[in-house]
N, C-alpha and C. Protein backbone atom coordinates (compact mmCIF):
# COMPACT_ATOMS: atom_id res chain seq x y z
N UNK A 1 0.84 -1.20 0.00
CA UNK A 1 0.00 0.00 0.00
C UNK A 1 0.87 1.25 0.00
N UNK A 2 2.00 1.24 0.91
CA UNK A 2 2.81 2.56 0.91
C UNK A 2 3.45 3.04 -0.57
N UNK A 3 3.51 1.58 -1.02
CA UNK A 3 4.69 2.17 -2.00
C UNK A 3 3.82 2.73 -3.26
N UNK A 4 2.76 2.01 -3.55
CA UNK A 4 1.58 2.94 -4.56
C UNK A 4 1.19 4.16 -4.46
N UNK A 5 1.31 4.32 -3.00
CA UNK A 5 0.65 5.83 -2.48
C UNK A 5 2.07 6.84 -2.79
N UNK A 6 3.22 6.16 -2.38
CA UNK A 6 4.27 6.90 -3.30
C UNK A 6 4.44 7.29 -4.26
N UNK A 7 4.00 6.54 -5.26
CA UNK A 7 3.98 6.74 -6.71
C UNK A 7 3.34 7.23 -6.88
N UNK A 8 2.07 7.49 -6.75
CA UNK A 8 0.99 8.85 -6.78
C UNK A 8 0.99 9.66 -6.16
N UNK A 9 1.76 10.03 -5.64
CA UNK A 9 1.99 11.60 -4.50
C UNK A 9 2.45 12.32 -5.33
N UNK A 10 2.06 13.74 -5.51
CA UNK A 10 2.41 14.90 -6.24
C UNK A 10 3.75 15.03 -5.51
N UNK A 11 4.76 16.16 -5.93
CA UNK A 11 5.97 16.28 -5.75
C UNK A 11 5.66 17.66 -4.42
N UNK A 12 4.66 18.35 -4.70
CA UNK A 12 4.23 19.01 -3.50
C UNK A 12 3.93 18.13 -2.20
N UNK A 13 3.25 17.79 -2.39
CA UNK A 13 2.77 16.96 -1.35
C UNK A 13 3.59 16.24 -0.47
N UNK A 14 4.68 15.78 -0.88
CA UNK A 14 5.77 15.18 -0.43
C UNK A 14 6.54 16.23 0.52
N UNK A 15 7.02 17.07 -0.74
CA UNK A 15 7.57 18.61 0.70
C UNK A 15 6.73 19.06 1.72
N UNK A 16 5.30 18.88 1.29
CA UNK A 16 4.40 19.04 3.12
C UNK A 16 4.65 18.19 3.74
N UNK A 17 4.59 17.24 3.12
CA UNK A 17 4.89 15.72 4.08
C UNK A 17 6.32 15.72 5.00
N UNK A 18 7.26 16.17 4.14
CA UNK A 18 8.41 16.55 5.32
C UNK A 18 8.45 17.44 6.55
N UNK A 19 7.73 18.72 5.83
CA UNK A 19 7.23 19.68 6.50
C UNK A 19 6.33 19.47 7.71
N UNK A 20 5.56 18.43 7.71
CA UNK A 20 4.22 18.03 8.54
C UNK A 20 5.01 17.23 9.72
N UNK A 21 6.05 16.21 9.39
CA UNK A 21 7.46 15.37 10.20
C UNK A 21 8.14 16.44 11.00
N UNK A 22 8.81 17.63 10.27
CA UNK A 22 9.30 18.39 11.32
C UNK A 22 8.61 19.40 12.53
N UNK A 23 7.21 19.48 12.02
CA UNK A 23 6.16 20.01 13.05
C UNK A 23 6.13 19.01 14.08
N UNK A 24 5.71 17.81 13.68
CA UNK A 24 5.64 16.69 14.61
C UNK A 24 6.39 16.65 15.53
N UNK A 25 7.40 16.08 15.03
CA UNK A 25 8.88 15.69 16.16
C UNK A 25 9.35 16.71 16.97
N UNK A 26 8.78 17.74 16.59
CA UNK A 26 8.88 19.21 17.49
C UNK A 26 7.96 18.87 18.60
N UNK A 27 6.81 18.56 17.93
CA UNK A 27 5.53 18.18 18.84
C UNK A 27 6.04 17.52 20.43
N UNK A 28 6.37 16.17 19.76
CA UNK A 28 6.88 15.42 20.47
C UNK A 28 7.83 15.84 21.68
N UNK A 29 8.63 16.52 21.02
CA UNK A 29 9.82 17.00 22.11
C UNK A 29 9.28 17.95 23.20
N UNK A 30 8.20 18.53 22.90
CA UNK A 30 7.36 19.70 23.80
C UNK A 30 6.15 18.49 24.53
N UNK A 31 6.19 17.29 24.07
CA UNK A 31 5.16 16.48 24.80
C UNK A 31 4.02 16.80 24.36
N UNK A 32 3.84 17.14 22.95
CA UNK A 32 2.45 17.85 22.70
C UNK A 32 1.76 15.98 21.53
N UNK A 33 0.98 15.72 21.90
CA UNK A 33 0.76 13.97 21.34
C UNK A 33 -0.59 14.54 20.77
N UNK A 34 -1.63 15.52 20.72
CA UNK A 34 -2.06 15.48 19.39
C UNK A 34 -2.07 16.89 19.08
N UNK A 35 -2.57 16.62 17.55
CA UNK A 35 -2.77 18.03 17.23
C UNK A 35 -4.28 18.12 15.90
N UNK A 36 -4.60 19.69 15.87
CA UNK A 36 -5.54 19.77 14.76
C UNK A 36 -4.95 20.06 13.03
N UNK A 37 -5.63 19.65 12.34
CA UNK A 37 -4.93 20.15 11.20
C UNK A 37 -5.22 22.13 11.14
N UNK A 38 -5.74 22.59 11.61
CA UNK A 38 -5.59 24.18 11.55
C UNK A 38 -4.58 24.45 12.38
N UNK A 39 -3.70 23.61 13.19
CA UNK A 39 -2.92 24.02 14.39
C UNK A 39 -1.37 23.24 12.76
N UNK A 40 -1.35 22.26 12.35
CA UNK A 40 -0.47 22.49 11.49
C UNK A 40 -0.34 23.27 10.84
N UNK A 41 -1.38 24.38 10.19
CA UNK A 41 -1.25 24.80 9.08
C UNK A 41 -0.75 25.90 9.30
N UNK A 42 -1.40 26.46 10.44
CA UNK A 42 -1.13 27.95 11.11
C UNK A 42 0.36 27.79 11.38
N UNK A 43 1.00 26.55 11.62
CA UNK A 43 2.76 26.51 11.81
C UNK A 43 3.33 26.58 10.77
N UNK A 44 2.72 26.28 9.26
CA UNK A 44 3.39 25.81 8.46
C UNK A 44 3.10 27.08 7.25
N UNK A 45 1.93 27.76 7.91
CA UNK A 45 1.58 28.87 7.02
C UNK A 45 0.35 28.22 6.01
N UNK A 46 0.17 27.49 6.23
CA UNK A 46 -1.03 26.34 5.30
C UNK A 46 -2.35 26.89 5.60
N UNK A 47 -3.27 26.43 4.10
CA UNK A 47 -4.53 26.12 4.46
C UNK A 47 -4.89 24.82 4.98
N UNK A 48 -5.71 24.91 6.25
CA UNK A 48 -6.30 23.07 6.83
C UNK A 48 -6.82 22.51 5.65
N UNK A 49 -7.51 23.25 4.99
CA UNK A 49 -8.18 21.87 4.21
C UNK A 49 -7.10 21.04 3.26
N UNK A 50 -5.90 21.91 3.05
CA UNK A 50 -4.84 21.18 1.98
C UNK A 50 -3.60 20.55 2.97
N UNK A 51 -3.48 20.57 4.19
CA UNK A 51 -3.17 19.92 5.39
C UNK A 51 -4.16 18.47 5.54
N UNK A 52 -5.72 19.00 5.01
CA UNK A 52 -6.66 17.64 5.61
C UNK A 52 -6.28 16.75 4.26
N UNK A 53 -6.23 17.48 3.46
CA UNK A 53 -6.74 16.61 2.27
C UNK A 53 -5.13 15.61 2.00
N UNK A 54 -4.00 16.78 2.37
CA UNK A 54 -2.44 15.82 1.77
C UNK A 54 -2.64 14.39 3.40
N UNK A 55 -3.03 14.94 4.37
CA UNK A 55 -3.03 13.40 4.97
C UNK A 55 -4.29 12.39 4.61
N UNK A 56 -4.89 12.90 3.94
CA UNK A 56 -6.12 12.06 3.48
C UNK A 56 -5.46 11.11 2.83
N UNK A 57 -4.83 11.44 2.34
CA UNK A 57 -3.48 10.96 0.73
C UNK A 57 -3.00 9.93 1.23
N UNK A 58 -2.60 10.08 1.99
CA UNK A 58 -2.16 8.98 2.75
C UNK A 58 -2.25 7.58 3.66
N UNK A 59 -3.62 8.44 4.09
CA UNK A 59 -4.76 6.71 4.09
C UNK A 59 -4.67 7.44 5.95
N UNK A 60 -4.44 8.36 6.68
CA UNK A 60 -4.29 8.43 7.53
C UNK A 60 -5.60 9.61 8.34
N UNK A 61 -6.63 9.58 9.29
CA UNK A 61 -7.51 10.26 9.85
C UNK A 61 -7.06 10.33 11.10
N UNK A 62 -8.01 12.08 11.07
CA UNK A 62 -7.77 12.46 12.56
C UNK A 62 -9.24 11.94 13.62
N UNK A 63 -9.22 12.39 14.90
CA UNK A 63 -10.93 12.81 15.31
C UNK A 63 -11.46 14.12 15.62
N UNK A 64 -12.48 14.56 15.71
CA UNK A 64 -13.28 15.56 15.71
C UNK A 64 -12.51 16.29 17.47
N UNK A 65 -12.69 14.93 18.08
CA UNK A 65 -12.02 15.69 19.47
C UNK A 65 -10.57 15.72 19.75
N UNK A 66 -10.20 15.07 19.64
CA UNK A 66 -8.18 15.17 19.37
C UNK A 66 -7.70 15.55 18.61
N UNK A 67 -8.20 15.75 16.81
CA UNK A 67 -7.15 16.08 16.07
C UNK A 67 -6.57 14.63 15.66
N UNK A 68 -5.19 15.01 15.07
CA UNK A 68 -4.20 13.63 14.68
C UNK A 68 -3.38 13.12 15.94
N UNK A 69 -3.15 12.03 15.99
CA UNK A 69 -2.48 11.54 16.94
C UNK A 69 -0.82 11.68 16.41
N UNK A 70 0.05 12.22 17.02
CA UNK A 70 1.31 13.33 16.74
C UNK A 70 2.03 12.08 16.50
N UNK A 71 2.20 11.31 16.72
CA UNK A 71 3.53 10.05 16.61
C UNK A 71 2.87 8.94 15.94
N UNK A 72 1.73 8.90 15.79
CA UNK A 72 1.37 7.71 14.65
C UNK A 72 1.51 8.32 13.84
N UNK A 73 0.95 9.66 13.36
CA UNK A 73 1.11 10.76 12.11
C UNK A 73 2.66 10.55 11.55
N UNK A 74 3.50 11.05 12.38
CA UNK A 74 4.82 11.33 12.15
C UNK A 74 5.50 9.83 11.93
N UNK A 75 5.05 9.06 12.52
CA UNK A 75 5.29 7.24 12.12
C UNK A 75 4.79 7.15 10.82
N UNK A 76 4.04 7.33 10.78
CA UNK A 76 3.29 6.74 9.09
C UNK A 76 4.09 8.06 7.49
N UNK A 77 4.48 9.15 8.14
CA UNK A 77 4.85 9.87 7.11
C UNK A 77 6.42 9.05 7.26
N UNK A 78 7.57 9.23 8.12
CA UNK A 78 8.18 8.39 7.60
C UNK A 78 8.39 7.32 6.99
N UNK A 79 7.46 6.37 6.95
CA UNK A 79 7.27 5.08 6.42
C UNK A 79 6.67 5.36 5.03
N UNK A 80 6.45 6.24 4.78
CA UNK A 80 6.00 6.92 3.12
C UNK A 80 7.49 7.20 2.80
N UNK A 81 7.81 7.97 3.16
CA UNK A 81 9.09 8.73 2.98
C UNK A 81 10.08 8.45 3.04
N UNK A 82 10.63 8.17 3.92
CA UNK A 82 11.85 7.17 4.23
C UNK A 82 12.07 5.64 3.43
N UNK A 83 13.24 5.28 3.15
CA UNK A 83 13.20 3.73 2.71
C UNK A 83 13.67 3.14 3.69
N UNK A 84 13.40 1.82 3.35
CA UNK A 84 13.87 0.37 4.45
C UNK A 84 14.88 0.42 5.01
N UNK A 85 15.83 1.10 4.38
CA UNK A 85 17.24 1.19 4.89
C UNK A 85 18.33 2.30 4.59
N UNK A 86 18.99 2.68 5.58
CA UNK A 86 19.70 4.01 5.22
C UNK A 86 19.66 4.27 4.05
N UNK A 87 19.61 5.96 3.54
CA UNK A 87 20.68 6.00 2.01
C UNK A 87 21.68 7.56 2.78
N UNK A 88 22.49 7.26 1.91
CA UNK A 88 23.87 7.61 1.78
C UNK A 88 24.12 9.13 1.24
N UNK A 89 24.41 10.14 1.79
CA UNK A 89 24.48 11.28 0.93
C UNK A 89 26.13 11.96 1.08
N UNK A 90 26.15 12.47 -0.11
CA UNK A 90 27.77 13.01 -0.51
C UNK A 90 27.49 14.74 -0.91
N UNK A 91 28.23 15.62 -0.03
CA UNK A 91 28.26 16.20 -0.52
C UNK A 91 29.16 16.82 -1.41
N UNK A 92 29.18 17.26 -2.77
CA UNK A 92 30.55 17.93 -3.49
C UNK A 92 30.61 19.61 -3.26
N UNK A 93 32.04 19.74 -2.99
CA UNK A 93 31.93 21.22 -2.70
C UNK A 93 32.00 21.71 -1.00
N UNK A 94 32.66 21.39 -0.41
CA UNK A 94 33.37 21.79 1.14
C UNK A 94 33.60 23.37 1.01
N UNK A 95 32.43 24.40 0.33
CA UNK A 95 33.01 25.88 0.86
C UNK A 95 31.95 26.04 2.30
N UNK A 96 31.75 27.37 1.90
CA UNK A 96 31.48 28.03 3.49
C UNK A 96 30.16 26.72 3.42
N UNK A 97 29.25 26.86 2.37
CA UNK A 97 27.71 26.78 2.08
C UNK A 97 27.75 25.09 2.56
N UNK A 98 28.62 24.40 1.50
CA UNK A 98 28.99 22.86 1.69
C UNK A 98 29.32 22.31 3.50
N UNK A 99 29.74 23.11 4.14
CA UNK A 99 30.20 22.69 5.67
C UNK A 99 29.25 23.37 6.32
N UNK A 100 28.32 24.26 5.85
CA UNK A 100 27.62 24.56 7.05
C UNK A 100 26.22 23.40 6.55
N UNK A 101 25.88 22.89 5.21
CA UNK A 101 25.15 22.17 5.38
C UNK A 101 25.54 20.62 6.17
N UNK A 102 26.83 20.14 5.91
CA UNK A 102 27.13 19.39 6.54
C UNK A 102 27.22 19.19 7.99
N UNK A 103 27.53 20.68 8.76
CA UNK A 103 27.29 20.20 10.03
C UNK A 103 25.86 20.48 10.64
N UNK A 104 24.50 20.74 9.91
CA UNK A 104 23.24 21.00 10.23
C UNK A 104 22.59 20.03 9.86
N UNK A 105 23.16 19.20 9.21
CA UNK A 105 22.32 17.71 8.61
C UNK A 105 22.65 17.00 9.81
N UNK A 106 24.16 16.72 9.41
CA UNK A 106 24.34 15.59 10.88
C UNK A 106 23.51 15.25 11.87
N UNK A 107 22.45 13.74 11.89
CA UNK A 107 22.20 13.73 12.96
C UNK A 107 20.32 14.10 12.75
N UNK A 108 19.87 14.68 11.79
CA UNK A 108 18.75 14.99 11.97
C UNK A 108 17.70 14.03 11.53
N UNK A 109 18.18 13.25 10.27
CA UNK A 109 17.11 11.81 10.14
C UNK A 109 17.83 10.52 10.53
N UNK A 110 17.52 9.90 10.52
CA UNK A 110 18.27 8.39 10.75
C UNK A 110 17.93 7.91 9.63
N UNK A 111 17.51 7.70 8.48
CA UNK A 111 17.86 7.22 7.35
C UNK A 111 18.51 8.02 6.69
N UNK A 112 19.10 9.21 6.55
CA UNK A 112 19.71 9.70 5.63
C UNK A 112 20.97 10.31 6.15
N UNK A 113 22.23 9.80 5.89
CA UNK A 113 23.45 9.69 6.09
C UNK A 113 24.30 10.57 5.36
N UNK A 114 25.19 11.85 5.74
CA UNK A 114 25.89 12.15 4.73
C UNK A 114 27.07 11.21 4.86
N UNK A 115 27.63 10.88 3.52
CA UNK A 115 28.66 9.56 4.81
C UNK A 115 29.98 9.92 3.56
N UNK A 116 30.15 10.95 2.47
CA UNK A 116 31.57 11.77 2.27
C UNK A 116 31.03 13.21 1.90
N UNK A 117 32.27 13.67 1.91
CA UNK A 117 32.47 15.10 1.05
C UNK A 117 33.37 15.04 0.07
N UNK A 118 33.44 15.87 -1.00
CA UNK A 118 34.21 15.91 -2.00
C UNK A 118 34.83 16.98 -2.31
N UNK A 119 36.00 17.79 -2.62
CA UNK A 119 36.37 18.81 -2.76
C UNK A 119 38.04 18.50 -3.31
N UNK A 120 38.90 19.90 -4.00
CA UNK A 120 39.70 20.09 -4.51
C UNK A 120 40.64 21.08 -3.67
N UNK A 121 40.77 21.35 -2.95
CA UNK A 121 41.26 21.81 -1.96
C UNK A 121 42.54 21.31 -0.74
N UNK A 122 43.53 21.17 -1.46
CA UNK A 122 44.15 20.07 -0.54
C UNK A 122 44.59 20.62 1.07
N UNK A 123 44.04 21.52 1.35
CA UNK A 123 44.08 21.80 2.94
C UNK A 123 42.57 20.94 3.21
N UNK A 124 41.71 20.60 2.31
CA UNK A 124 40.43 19.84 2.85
C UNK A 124 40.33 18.48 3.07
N UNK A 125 41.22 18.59 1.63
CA UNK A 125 41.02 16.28 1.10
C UNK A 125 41.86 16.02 2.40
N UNK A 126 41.13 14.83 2.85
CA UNK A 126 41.80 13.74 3.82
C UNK A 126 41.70 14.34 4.98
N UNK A 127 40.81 15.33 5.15
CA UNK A 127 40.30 15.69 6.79
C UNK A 127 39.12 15.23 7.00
N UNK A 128 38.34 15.23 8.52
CA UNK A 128 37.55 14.90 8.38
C UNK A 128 36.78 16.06 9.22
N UNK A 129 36.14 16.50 8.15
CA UNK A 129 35.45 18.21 8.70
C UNK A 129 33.61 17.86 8.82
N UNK A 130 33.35 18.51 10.15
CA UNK A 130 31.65 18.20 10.47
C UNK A 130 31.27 17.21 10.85
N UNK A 131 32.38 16.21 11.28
CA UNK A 131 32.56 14.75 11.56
C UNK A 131 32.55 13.97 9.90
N UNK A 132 32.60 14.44 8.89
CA UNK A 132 32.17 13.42 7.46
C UNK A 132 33.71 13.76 6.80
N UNK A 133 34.13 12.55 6.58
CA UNK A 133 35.67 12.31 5.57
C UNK A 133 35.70 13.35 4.61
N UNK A 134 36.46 14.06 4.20
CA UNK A 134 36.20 14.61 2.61
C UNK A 134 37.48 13.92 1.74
N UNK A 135 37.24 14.07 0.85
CA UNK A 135 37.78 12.85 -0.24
C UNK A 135 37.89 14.07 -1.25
N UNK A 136 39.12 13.82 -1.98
CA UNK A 136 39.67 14.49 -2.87
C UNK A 136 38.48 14.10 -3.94
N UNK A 137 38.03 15.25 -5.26
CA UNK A 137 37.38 15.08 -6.01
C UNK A 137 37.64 14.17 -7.23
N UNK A 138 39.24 13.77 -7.49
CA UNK A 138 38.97 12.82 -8.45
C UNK A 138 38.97 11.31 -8.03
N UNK A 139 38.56 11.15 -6.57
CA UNK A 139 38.19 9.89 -5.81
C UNK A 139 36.68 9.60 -5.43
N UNK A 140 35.83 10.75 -6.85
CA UNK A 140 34.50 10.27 -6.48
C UNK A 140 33.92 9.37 -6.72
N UNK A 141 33.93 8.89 -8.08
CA UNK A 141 33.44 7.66 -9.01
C UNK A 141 33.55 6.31 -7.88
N UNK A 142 35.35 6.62 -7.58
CA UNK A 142 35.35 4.89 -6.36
C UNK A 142 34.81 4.93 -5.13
N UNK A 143 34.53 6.01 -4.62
CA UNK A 143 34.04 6.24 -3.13
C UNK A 143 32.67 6.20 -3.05
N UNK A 144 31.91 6.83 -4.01
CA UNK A 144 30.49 6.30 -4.35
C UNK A 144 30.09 5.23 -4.44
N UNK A 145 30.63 4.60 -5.16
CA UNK A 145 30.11 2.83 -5.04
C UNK A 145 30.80 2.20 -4.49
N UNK A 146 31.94 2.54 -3.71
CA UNK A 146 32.68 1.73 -2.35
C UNK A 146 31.34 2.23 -1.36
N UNK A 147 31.22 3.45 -1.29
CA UNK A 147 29.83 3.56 -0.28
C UNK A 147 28.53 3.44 -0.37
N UNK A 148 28.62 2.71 -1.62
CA UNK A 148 26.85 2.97 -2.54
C UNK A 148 26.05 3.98 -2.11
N UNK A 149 26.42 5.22 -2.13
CA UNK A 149 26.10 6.66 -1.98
C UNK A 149 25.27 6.57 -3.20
N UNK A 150 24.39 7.05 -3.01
CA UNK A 150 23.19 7.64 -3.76
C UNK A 150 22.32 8.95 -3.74
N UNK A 151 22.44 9.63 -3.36
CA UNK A 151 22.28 11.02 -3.25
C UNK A 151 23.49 11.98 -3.01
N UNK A 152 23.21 12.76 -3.79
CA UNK A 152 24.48 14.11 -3.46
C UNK A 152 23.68 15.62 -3.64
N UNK A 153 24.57 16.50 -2.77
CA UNK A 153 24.48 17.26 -2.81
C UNK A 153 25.76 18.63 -3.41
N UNK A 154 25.06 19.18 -4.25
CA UNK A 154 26.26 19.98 -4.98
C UNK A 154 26.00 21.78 -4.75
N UNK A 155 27.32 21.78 -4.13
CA UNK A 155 27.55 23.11 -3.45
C UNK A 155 28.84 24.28 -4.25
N UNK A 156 29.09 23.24 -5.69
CA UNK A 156 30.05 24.03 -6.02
C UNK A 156 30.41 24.78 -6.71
N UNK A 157 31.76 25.78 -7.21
CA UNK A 157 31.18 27.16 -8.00
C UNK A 157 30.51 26.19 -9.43
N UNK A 158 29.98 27.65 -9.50
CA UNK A 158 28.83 27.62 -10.64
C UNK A 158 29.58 26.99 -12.47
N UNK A 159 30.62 27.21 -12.36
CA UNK A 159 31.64 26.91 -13.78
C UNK A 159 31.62 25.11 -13.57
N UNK A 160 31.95 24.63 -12.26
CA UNK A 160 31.75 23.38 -12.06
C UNK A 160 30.70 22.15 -11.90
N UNK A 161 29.73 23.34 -12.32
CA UNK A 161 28.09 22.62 -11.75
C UNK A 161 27.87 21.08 -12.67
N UNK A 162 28.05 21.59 -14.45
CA UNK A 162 27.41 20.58 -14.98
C UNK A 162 27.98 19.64 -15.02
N UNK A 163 29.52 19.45 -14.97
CA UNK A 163 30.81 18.77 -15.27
C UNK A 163 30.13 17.57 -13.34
N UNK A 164 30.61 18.20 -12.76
CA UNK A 164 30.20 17.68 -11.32
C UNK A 164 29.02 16.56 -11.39
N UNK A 165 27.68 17.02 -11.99
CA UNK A 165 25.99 16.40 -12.11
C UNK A 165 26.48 15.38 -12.66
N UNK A 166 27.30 15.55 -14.54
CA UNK A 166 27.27 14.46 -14.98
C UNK A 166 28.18 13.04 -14.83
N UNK A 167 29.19 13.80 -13.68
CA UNK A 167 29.95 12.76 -13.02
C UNK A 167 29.43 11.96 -12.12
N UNK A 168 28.50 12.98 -11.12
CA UNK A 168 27.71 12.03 -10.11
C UNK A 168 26.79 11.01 -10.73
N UNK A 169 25.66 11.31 -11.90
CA UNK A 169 25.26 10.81 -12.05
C UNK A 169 25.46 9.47 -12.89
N UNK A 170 26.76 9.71 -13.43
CA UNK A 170 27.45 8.33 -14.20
C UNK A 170 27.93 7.57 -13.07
N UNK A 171 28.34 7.97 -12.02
CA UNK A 171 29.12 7.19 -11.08
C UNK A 171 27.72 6.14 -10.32
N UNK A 172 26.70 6.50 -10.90
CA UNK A 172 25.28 5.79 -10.00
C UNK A 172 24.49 6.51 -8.78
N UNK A 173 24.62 8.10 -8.70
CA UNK A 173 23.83 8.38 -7.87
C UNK A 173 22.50 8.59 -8.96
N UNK A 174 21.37 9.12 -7.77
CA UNK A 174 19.71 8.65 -8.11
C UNK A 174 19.40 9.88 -7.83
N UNK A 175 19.90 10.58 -6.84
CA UNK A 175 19.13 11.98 -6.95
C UNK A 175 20.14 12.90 -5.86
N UNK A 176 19.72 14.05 -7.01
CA UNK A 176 20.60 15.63 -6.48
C UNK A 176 20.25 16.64 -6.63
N UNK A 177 20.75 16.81 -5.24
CA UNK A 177 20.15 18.23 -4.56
C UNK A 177 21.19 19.81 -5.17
N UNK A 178 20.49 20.84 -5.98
CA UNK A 178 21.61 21.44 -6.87
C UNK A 178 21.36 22.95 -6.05
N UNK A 179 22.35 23.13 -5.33
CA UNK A 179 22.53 24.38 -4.55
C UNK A 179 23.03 25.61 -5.55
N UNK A 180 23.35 25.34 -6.71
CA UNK A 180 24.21 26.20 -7.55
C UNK A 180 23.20 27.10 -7.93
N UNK A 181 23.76 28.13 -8.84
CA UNK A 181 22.72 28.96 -9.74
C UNK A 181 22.52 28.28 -11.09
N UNK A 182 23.27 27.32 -11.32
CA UNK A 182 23.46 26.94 -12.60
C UNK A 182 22.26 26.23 -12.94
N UNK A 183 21.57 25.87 -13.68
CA UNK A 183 20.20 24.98 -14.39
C UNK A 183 20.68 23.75 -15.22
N UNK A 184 20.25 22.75 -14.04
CA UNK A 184 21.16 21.61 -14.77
C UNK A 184 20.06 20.25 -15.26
N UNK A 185 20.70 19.28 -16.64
CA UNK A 185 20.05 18.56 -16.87
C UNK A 185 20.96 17.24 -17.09
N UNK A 186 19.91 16.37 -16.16
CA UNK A 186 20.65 14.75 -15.68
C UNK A 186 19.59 14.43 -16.47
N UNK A 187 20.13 12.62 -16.41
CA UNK A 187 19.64 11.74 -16.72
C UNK A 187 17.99 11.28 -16.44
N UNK A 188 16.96 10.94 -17.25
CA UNK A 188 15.94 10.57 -16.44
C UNK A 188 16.03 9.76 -15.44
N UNK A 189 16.74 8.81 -15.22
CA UNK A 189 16.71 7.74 -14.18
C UNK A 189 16.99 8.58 -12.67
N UNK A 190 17.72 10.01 -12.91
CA UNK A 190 18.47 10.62 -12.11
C UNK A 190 17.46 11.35 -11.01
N UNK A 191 16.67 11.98 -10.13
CA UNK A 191 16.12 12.96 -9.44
C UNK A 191 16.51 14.09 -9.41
N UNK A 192 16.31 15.36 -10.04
CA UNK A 192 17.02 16.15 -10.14
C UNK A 192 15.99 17.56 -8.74
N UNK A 193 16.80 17.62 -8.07
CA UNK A 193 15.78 19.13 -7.29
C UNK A 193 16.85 20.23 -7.11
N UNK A 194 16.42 21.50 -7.85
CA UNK A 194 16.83 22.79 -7.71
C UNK A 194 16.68 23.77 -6.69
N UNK A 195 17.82 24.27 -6.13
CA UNK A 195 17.12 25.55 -4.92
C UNK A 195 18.01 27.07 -5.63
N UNK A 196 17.89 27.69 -5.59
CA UNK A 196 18.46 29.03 -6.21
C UNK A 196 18.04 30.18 -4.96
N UNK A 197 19.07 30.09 -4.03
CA UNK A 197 18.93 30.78 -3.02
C UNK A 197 18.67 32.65 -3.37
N UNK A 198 19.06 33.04 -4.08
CA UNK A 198 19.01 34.77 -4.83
C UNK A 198 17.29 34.71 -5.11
N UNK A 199 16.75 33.47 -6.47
CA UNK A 199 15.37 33.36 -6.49
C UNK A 199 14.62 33.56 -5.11
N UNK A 200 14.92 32.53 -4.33
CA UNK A 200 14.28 32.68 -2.68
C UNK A 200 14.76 33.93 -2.33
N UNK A 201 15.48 34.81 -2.22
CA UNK A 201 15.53 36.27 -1.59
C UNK A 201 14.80 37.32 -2.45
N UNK A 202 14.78 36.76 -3.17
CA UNK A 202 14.68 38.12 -4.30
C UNK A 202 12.81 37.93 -4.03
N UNK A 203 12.43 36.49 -3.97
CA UNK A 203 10.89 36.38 -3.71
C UNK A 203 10.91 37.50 -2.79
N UNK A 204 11.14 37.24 -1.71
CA UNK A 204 10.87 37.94 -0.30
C UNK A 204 11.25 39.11 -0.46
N UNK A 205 11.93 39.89 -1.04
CA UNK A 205 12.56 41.36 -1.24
C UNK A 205 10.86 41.19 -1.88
N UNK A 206 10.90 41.42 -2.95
CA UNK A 206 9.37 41.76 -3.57
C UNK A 206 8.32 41.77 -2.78
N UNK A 207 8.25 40.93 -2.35
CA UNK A 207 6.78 40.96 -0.99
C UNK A 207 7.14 42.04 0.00
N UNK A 208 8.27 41.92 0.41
CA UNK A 208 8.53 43.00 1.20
C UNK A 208 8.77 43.83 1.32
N UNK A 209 8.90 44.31 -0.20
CA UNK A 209 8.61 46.31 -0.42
C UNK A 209 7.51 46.46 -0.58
N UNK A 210 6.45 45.57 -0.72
CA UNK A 210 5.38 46.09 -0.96
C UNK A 210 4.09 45.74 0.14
N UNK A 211 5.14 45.44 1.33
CA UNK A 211 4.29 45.49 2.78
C UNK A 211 3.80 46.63 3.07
């Protein structure tokens, strides 16, 4: 049942779904065990009914007097989300951006592992910075499938973006996370997700001259 409901989940829906996990486990830590879907949404900035309807999606109900129950909720979205068993993430690119994501990941899911770094930098290669190895960059191809790493994350300058994608993705990763400005195109087999941090500011500059 999970894994069908995967395959039909919009690509939105999925980022609430993470989104809805980190409300939770917050929950949890404050001892808060249920909640309403207008009490997610109002955290998350959401409308309830698209809060009711993405856990509908999921095969999962609240009650009229409790709300959702906070740790079955947050149990059942990982088990959508998460796979059976760790996966492996690499990041390429050890600058400021690359180590501060590395030491803010560490530690926050238990299935998802950054477990190298990659960089050209020989004050970097062969340290082990944020607690994660970094590995000289032309030791990616063997360190990937010595670690069957499958996700990466790419943090590096923008001249290096496409050269980098189409290495990761020949070496057998499945999906990457592209921090660059650059607009890049992998393989279908590949997952490709874009963030363009200037786009995200520049949103908010606009809204916010015209508060």
């Amino acid at each position: 049942m999970k894994t069908n409901m995967v395959k039909g989940l919009p690509e939105k829906t999925i980022e609430r779904l993470s989104q809805y996990r980190r409300v939770l486990l917050g929950c949890l830590q404050q001892r808060k065990f249920n909640i309403y879907s207008h009490e997610l949404g109002q955290l998350l900035h959401l409308n309830p009914v698209q809060v009711r309807r993405d856990i509908m999606l999921i095969g999962h109900t609240g009650t009229l007097r409790k709300g959702y129950d906070v740790k079955q909720l947050s149990d059942l979205i990982g088990e959508i989300i998460d796979s059976k068993k760790s996966q492996k993430v690499a990041v390429v690119g050890v600058g400021n951006l690359g180590r501060a994501i590395m030491s803010y990941f560490q530690g926050k899911r238990t299935k998802l592992v950054i477990a190298a770094a990659f960089d050209n930098d020989p004050s970097k290669v062969d340290r082990v910075i944020a607690g994660i190895r970094c590995y000289h960059i032309d030791d990616l191809e063997e360190v990937v499938k010595q670690e069957q790493i499958t996700i990466s994350i790419i943090t590096v300058p923008p001249e290096h973006a496409v050269e980098t994608a189409e290495r990761l993705v020949m070496a057998g990763i499945k999906g990457i996370l592209n921090y660059t400005p650059v607009a890049l195109n992998v393989e279908p087999h590949a997952y490709l997700e874009e963030y363009d941090m200037i786009t995200s500011i520049e949103k908010v500059a606009f809204y916010a001259k015209n508060r």
